[in-house]
N, C-alpha and C. Protein backbone atom coordinates (compact mmCIF):
# COMPACT_ATOMS: atom_id res chain seq x y z
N UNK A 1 121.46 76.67 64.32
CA UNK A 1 121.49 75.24 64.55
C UNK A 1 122.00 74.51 63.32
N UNK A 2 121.35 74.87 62.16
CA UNK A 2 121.79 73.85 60.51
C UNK A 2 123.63 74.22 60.29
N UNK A 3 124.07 75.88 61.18
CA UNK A 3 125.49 75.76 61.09
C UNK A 3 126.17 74.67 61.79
N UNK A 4 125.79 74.83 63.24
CA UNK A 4 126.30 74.06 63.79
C UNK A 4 126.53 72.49 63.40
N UNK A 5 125.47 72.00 62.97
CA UNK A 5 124.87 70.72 63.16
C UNK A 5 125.87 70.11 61.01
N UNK A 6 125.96 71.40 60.55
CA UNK A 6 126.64 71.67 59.32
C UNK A 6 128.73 71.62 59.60
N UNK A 7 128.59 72.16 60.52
CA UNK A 7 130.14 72.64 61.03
C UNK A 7 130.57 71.21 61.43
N UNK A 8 129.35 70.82 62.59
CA UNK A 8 129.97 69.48 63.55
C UNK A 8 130.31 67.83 61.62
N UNK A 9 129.28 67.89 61.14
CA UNK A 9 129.09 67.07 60.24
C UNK A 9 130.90 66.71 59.09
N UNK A 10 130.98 68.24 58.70
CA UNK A 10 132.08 68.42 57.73
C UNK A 10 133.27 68.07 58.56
N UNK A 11 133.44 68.41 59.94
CA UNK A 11 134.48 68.50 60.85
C UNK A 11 135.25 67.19 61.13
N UNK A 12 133.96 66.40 60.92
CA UNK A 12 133.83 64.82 61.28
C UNK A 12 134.50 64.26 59.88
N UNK A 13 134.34 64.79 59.26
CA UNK A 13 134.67 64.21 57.27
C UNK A 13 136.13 64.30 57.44
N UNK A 14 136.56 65.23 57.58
CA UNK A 14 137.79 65.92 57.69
C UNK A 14 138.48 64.98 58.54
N UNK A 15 138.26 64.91 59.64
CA UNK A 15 138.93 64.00 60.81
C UNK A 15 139.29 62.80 60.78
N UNK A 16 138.06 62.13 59.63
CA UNK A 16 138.43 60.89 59.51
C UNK A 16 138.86 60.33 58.31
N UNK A 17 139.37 61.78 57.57
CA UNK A 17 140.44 61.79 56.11
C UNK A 17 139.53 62.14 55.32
N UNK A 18 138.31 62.20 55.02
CA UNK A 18 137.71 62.64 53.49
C UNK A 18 137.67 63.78 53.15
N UNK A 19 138.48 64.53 53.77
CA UNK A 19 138.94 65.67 53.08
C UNK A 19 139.85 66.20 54.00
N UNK A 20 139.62 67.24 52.95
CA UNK A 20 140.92 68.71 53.87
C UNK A 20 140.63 70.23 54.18
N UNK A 21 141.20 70.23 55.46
CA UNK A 21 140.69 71.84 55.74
C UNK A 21 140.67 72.67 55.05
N UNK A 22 141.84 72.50 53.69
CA UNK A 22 141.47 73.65 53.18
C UNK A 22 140.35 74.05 51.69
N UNK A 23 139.83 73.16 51.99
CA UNK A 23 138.72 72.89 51.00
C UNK A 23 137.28 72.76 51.89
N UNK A 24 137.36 73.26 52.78
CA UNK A 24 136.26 73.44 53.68
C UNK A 24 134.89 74.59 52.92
N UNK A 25 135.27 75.23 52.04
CA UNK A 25 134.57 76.26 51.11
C UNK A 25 133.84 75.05 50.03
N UNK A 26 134.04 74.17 49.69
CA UNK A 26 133.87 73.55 48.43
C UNK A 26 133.39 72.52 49.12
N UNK A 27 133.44 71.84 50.13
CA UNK A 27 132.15 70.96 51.31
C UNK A 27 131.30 71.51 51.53
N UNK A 28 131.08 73.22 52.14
CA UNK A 28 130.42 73.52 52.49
C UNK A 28 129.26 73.74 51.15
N UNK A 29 129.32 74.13 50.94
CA UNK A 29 128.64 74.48 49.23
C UNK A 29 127.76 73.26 48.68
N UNK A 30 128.67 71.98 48.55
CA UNK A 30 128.34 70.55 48.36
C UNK A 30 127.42 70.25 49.41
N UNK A 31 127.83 70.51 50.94
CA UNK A 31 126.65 70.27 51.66
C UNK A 31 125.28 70.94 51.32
N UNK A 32 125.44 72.18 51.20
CA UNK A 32 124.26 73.03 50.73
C UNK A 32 123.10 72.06 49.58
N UNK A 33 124.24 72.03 48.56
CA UNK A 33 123.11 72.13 47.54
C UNK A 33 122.92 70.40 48.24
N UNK A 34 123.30 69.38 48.68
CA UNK A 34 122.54 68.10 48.73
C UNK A 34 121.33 68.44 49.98
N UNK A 35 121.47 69.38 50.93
CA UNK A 35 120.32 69.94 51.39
C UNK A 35 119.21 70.25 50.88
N UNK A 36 119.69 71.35 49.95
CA UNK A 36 118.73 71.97 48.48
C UNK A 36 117.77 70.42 48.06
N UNK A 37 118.97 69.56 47.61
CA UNK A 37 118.18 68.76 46.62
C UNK A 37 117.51 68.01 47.49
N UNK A 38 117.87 67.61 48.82
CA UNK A 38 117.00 66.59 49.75
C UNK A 38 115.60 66.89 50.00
N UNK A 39 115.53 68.42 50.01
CA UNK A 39 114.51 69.21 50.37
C UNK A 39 113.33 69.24 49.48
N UNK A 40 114.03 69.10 47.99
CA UNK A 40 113.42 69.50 47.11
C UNK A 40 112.66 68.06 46.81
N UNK A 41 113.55 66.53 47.18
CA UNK A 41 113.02 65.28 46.93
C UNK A 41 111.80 65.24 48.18
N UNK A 42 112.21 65.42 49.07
CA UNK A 42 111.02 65.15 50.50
C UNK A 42 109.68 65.98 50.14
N UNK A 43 109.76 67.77 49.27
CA UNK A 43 108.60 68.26 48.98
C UNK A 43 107.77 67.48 48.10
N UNK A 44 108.32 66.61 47.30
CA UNK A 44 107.87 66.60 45.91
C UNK A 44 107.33 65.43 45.76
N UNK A 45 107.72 64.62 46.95
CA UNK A 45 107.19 63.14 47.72
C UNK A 45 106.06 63.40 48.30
N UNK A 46 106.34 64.25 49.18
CA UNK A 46 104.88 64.62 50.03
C UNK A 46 103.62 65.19 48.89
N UNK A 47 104.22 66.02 48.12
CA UNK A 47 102.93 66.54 47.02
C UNK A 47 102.05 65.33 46.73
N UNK A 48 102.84 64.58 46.44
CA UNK A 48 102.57 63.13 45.54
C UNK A 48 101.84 62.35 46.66
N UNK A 49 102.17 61.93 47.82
CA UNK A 49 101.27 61.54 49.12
C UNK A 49 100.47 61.98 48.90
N UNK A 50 100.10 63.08 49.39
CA UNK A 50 98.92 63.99 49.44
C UNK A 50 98.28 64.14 48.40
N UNK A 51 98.54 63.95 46.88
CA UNK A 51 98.00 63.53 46.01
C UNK A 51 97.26 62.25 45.82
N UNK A 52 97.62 61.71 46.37
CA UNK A 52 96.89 60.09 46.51
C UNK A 52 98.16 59.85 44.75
N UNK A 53 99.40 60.02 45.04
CA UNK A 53 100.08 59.62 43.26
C UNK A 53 101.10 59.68 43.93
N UNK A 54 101.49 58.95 44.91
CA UNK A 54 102.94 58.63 45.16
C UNK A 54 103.69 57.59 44.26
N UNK A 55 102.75 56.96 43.88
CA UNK A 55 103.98 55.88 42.98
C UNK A 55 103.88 56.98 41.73
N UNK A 56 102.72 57.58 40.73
CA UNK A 56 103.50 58.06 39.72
C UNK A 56 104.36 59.21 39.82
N UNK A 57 104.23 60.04 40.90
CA UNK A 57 105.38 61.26 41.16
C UNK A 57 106.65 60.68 41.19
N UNK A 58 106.53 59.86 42.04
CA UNK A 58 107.54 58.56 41.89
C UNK A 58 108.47 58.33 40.77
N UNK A 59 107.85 57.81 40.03
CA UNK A 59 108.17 57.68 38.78
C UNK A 59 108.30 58.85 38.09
N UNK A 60 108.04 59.93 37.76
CA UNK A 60 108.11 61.38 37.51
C UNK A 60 109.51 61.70 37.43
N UNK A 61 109.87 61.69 39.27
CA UNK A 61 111.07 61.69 39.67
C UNK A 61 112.08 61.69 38.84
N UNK A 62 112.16 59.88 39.17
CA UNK A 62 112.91 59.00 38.79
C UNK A 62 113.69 59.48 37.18
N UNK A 63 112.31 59.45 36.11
CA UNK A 63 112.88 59.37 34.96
C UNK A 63 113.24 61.11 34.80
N UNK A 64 112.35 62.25 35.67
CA UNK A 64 112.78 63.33 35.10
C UNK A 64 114.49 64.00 35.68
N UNK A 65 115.17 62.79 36.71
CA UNK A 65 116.46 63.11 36.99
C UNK A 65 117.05 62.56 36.56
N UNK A 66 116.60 61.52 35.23
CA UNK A 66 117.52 60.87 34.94
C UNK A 66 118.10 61.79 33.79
N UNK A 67 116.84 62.17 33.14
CA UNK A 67 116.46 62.56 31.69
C UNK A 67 117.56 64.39 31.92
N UNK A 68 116.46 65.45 32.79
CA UNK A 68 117.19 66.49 33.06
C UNK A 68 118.54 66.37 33.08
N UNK A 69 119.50 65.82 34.00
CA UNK A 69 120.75 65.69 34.06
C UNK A 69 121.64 65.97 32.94
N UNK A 70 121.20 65.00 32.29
CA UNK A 70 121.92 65.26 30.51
C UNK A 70 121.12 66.27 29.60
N UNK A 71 119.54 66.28 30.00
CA UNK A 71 119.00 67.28 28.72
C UNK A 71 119.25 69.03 28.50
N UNK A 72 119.43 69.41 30.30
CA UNK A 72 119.01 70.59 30.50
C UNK A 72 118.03 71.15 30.37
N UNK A 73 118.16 72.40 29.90
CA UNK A 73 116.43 73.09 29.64
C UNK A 73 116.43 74.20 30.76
N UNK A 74 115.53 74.88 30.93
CA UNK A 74 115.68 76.08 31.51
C UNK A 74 115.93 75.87 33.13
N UNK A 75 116.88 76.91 33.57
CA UNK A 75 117.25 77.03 35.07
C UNK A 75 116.74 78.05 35.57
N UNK A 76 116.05 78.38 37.03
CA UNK A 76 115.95 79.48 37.74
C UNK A 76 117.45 80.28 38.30
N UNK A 77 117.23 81.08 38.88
CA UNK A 77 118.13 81.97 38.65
C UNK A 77 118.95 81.88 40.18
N UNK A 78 117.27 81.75 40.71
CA UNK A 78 117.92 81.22 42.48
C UNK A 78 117.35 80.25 42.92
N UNK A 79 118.09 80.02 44.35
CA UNK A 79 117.21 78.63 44.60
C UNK A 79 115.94 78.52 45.03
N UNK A 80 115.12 80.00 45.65
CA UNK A 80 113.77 80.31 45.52
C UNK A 80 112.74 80.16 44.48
N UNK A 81 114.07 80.51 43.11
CA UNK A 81 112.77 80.78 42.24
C UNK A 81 112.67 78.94 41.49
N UNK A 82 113.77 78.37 41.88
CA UNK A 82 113.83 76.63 41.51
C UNK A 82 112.69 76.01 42.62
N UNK A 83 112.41 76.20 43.72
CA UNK A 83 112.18 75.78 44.65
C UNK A 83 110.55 76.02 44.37
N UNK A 84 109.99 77.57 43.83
CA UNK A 84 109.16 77.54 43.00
C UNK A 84 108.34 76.85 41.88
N UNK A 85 109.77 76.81 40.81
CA UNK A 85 109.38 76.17 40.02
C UNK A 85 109.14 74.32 39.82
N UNK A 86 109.92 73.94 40.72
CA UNK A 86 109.91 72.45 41.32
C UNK A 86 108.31 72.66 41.73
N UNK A 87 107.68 73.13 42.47
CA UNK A 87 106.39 73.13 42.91
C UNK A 87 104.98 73.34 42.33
N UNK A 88 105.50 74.13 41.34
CA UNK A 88 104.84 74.24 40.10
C UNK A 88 104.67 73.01 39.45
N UNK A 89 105.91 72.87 38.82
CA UNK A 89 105.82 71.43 37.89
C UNK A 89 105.43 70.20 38.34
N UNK A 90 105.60 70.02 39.67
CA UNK A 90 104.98 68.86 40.59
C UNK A 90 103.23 68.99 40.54
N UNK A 91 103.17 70.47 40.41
CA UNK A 91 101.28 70.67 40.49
C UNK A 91 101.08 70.31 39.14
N UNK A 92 101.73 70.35 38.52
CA UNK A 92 101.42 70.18 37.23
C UNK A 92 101.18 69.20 36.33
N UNK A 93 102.39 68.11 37.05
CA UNK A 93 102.28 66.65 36.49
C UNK A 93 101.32 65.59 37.50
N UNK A 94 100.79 66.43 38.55
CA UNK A 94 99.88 65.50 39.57
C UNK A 94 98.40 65.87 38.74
N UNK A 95 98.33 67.81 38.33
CA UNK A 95 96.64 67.27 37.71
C UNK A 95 96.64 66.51 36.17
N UNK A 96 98.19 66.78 35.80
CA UNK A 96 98.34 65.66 34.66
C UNK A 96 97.79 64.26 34.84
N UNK A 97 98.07 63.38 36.04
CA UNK A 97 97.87 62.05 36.13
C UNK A 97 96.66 62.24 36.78
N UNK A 98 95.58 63.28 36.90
CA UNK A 98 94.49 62.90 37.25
C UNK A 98 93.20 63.02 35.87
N UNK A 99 94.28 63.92 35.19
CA UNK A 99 92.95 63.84 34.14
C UNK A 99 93.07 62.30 32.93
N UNK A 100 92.36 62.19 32.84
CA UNK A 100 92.06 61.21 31.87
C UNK A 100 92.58 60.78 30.57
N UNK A 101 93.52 61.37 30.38
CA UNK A 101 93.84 61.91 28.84
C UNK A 101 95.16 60.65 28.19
N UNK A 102 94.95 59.42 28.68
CA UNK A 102 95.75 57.98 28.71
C UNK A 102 95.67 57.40 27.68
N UNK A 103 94.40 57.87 26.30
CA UNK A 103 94.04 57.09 25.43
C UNK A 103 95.71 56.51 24.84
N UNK A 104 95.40 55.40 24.03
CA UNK A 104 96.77 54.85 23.44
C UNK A 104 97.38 56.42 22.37
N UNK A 105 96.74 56.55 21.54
CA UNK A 105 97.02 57.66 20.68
C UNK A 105 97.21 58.46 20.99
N UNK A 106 97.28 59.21 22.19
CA UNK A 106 97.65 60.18 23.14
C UNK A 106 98.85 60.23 23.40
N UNK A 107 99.04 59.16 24.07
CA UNK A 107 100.14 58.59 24.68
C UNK A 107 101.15 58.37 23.54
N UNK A 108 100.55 57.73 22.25
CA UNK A 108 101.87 57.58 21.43
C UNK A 108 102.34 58.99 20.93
N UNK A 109 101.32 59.99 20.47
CA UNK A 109 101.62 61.56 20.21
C UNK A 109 102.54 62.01 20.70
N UNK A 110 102.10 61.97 22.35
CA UNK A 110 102.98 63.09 23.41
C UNK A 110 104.74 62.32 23.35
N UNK A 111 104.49 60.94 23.04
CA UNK A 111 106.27 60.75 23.57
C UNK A 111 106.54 60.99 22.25
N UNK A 112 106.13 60.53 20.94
CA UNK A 112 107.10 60.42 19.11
C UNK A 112 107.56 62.28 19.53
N UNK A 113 106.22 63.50 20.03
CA UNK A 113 106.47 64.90 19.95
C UNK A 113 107.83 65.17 20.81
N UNK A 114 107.46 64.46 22.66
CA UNK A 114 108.75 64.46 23.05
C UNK A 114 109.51 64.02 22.50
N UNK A 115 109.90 62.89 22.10
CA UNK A 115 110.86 62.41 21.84
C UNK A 115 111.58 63.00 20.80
N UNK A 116 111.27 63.61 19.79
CA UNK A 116 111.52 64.30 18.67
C UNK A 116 112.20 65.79 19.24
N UNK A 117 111.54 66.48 20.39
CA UNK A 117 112.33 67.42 20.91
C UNK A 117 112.85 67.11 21.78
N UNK A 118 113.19 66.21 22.69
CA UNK A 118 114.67 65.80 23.25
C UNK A 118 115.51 65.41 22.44
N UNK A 119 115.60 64.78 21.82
CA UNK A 119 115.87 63.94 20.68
C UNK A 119 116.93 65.48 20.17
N UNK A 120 116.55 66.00 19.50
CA UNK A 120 116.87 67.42 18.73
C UNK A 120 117.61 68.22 19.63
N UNK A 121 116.93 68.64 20.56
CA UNK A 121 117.27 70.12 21.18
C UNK A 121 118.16 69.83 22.29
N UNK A 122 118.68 68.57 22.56
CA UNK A 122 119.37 68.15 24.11
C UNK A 122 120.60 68.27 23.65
N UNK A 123 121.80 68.51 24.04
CA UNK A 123 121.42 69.54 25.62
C UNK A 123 121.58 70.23 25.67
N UNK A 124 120.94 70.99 26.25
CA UNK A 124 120.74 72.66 26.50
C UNK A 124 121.97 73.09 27.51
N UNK A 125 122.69 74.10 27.41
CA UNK A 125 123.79 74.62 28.24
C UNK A 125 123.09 75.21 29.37
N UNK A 126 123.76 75.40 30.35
CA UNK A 126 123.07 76.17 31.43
C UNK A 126 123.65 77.57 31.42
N UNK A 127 123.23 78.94 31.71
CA UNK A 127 123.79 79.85 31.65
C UNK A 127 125.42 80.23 32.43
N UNK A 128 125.03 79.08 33.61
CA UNK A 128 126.72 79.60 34.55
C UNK A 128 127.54 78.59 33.94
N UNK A 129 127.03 77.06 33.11
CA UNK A 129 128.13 75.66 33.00
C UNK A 129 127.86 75.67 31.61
N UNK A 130 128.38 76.38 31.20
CA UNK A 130 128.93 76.13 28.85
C UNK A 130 129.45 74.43 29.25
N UNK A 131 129.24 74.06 28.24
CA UNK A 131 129.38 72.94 27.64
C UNK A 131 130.34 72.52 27.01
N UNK A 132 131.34 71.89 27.18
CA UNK A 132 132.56 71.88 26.15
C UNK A 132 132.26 70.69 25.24
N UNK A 133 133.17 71.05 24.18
CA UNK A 133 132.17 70.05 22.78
C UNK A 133 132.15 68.68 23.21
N UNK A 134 133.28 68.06 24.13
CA UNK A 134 133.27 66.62 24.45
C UNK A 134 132.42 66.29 25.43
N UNK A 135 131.94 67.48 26.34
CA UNK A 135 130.74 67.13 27.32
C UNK A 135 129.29 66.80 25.99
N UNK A 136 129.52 67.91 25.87
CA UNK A 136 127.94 68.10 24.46
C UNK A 136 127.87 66.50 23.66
N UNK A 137 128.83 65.96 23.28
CA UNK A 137 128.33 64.52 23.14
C UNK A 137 127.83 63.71 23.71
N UNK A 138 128.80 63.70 25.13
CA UNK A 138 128.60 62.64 25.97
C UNK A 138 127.10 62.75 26.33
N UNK A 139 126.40 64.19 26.24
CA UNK A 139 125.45 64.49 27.40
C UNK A 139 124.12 64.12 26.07
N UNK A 140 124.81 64.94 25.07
CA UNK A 140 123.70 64.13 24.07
C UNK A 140 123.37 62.57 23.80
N UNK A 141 124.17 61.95 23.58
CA UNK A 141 124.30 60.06 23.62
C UNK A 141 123.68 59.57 25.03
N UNK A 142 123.71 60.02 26.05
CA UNK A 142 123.29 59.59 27.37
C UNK A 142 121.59 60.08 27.36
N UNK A 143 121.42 61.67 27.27
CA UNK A 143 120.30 61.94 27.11
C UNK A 143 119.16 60.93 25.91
N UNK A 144 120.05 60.36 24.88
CA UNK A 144 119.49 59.89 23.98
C UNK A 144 119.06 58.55 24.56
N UNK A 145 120.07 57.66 25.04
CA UNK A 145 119.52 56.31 25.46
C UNK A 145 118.76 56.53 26.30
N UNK A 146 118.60 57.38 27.21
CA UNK A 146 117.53 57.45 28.53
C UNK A 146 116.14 57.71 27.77
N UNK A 147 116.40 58.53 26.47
CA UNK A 147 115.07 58.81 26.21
C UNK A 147 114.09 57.83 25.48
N UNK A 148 115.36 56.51 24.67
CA UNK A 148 114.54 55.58 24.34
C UNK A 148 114.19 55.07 25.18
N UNK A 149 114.89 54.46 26.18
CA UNK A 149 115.07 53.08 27.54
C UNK A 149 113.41 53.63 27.83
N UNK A 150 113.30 55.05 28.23
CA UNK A 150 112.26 54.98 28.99
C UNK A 150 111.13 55.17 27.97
N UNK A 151 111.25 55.32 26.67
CA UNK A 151 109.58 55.53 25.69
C UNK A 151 109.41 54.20 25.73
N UNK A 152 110.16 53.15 25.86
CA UNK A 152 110.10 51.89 25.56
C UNK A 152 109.49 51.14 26.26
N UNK A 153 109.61 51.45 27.83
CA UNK A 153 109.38 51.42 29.52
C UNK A 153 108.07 51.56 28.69
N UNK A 154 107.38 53.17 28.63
CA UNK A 154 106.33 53.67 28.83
C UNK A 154 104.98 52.81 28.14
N UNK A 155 105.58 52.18 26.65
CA UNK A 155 104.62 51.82 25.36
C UNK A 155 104.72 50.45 26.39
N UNK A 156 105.56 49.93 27.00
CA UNK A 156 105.06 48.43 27.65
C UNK A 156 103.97 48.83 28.79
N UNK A 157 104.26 49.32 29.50
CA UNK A 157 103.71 50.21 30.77
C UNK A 157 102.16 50.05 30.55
N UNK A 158 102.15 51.28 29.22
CA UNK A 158 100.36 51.28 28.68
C UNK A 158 100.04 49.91 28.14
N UNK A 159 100.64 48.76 27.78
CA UNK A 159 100.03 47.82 27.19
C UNK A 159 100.16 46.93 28.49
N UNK A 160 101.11 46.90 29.41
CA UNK A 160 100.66 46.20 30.61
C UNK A 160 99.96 46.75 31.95
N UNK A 161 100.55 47.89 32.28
CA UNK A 161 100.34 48.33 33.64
C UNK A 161 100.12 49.93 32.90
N UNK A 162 98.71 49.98 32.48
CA UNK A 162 98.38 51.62 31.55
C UNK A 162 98.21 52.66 33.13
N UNK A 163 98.24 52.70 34.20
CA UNK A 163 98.34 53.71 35.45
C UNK A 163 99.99 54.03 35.29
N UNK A 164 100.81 53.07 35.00
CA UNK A 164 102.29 53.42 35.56
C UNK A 164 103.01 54.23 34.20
N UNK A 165 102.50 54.30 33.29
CA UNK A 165 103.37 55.06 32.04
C UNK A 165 102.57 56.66 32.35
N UNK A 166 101.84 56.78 33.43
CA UNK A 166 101.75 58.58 33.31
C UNK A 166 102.80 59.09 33.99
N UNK A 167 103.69 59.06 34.63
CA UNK A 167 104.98 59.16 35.26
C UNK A 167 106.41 59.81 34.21
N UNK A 168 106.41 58.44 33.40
CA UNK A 168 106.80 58.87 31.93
C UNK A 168 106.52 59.81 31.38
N UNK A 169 105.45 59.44 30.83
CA UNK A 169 104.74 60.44 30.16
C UNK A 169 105.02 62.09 29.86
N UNK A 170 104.47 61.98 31.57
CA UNK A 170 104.61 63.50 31.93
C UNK A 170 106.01 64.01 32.66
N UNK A 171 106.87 63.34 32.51
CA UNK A 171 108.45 63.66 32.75
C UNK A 171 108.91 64.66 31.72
N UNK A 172 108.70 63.28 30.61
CA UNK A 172 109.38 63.81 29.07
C UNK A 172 108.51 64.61 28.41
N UNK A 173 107.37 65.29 28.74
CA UNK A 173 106.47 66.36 28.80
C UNK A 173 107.19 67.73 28.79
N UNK A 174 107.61 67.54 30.15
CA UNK A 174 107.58 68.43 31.08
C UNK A 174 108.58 68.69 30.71
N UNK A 175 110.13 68.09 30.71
CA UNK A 175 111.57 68.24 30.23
C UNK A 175 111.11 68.91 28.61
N UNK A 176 110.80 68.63 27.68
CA UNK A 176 110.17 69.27 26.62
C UNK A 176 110.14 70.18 26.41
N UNK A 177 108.91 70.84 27.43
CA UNK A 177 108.54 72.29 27.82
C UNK A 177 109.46 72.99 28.56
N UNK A 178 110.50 72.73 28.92
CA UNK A 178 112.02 73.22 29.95
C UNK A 178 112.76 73.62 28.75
N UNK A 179 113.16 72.55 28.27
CA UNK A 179 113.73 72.83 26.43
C UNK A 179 113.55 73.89 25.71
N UNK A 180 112.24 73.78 25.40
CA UNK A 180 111.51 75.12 24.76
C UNK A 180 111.47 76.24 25.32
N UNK A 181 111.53 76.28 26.90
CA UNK A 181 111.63 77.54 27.25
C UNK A 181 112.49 77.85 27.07
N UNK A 182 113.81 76.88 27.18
CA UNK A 182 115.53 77.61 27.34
C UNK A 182 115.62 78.14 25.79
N UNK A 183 114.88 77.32 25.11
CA UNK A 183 115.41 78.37 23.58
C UNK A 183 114.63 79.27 23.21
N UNK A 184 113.56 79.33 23.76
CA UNK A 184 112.75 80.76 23.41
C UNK A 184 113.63 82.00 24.24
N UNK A 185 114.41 81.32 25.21
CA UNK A 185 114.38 82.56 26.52
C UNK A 185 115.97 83.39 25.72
N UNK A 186 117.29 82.33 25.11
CA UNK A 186 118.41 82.17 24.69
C UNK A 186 117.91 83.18 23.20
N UNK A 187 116.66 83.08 22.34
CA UNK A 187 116.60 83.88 21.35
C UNK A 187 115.90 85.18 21.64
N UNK A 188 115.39 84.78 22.96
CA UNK A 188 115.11 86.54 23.29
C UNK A 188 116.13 87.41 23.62
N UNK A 189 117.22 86.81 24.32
CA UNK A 189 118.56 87.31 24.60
C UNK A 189 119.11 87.95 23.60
């Protein structure tokens, strides 16, 4: 049925000019992974429902696709073991925003620590997409403003709305700990 309903979709693109048959390999693929990623946004929504933390998964989201994009940090190998690890890290930043751990000094620790290793270590190459030196800027300077825009977000957040900076928080946490894995994993290599 997802062929079909996949076949009829692209067929329709094609027909009405946005592409060409013979690039039907390179739609199909593109369709895939926005499947992948739709799938992966609808799980990770529902966690957060069912968490009673839809607005901070929410926010989670938000800043950890903004942030990932440019930072990198470690990749699974397939889309099982991503699909995994997406589920993981979602469990992870939900018993984050349930425990208590909001004090101001907390909060300023965890982002100066993040921020200091995004800051440093971004961006991480992915094993299949090297980096060419003019990407490696761009991705560093972009990674960089996202990482102030949002510590900046966060320190207002806790002094106005202290529930909505655990979102933050635990984004640039979490991207951190992605970081660190990719270079522990790159010097075990």
């Amino acid at each position: 049925m997802l062929n079909s309903v996949k076949t009829k979709i692209l067929g329709y693109f094609i027909q009405i000019g946005l592409g060409e048959q013979g690039d039907l390999e390179v739609y199909e693929y593109g369709f895939i992974l926005l499947l992948k990623k739709l799938f992966h946004i609808v799980t990770i929504l529902a966690m957060g429902w069912l968490a009673n933390e839809l607005v901070n998964v929410a926010i989670f989201l938000l800043v950890y696709i903004c942030i990932r994009e440019y930072s990198g940090g470690y990749h699974s190998k397939s889309s099982l073991g991503c699909y995994i690890c997406t589920v993981v890290i979602i469990s992870l930043a939900i018993a984050f925003f349930k425990l208590e751990l909001f004090h101001p000094w907390i909060v300023l620790l965890i982002l100066v620590i993040c921020g200091v290793l995004i800051w440093f270590f971004s961006p991480q190459e992915a094993e299949n997409k090297p980096l060419e030196f003019g990407e490696i800027q761009r991705y560093r300077k972009r990674t960089r403003i996202y990482l102030i825009t949002f510590e900046i977000i966060a320190l207002i957040l806790h002094i106005l709305l202290p529930t909505l900076e655990k979102g933050i928080v635990c984004a640039l946490l979490i991207q951190s700990i992605m970081l660190l894995i990719s270079i522990v994993k790159m010097v075990n290599n």
